[in-house]
Protein backbone atom coordinates (compact mmCIF):
# COMPACT_ATOMS: atom_id res chain seq x y z
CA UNK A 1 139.04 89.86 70.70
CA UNK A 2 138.90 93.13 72.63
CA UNK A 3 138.43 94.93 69.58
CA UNK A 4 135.41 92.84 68.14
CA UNK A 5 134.17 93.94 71.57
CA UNK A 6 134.38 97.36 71.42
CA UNK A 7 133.36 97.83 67.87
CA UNK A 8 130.16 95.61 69.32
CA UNK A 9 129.86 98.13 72.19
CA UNK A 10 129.79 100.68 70.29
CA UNK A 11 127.82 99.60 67.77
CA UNK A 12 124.97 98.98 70.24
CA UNK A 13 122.33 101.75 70.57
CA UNK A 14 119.96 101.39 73.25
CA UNK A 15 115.64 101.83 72.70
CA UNK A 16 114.30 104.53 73.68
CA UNK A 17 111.28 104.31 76.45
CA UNK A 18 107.60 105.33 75.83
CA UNK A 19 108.09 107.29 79.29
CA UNK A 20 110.59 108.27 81.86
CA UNK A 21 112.31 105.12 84.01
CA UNK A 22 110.41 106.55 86.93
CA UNK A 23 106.99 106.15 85.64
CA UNK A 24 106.75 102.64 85.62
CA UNK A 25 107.55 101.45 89.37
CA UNK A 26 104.89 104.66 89.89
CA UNK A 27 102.36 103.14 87.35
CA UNK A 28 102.46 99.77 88.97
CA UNK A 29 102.44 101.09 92.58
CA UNK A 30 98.75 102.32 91.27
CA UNK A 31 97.83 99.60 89.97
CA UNK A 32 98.62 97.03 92.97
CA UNK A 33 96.97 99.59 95.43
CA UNK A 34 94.02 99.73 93.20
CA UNK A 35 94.02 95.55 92.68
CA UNK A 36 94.54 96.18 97.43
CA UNK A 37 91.50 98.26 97.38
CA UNK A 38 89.23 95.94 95.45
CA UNK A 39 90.76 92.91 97.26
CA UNK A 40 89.45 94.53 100.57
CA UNK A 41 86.49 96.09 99.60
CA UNK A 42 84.99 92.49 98.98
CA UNK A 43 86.35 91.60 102.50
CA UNK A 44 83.61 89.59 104.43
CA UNK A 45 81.24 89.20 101.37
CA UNK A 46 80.53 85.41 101.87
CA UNK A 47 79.37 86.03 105.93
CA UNK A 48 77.10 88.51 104.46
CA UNK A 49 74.93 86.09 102.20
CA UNK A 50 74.96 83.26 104.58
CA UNK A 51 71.53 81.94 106.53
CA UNK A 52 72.10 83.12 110.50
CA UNK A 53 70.82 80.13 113.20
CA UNK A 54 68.07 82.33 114.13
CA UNK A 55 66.77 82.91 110.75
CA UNK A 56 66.76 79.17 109.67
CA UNK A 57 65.36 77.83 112.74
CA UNK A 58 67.82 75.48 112.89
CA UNK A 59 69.08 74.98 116.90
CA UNK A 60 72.73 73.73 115.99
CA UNK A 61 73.66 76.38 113.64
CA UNK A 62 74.54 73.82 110.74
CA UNK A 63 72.39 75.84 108.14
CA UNK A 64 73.02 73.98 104.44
């Protein structure tokens, strides 16, 4: 049995990578701060759109 495994071991060649092992934590750091940056740039966006008391006239505040 041991040698079927180490003619299989050594028979095994691994793939080479389109880039370096490094690169891809790096690339998807970039990405998820990018994704972070949109997330919060549209921070607040549905107060922004929505009818104030004063400008509906409406005493309550229960604008619809």
């Amino acid at each position: 049995m041991s040698i079927f495994l180490n003619v299989l071991a050594e028979s095994e060649e691994l793939a080479p990578l389109i880039m370096p092992a490094t690169a891809f934590p790096i690339i998807a750091a970039v990405v998820f701060t990018t994704l972070g940056f949109v997330a919060w740039s549209f921070r607040d966006i549905a107060n922004r759109h929505v009818a104030k008391p004063s400008q509906a006239g409406d005493a309550h505040g229960a604008a619809h």
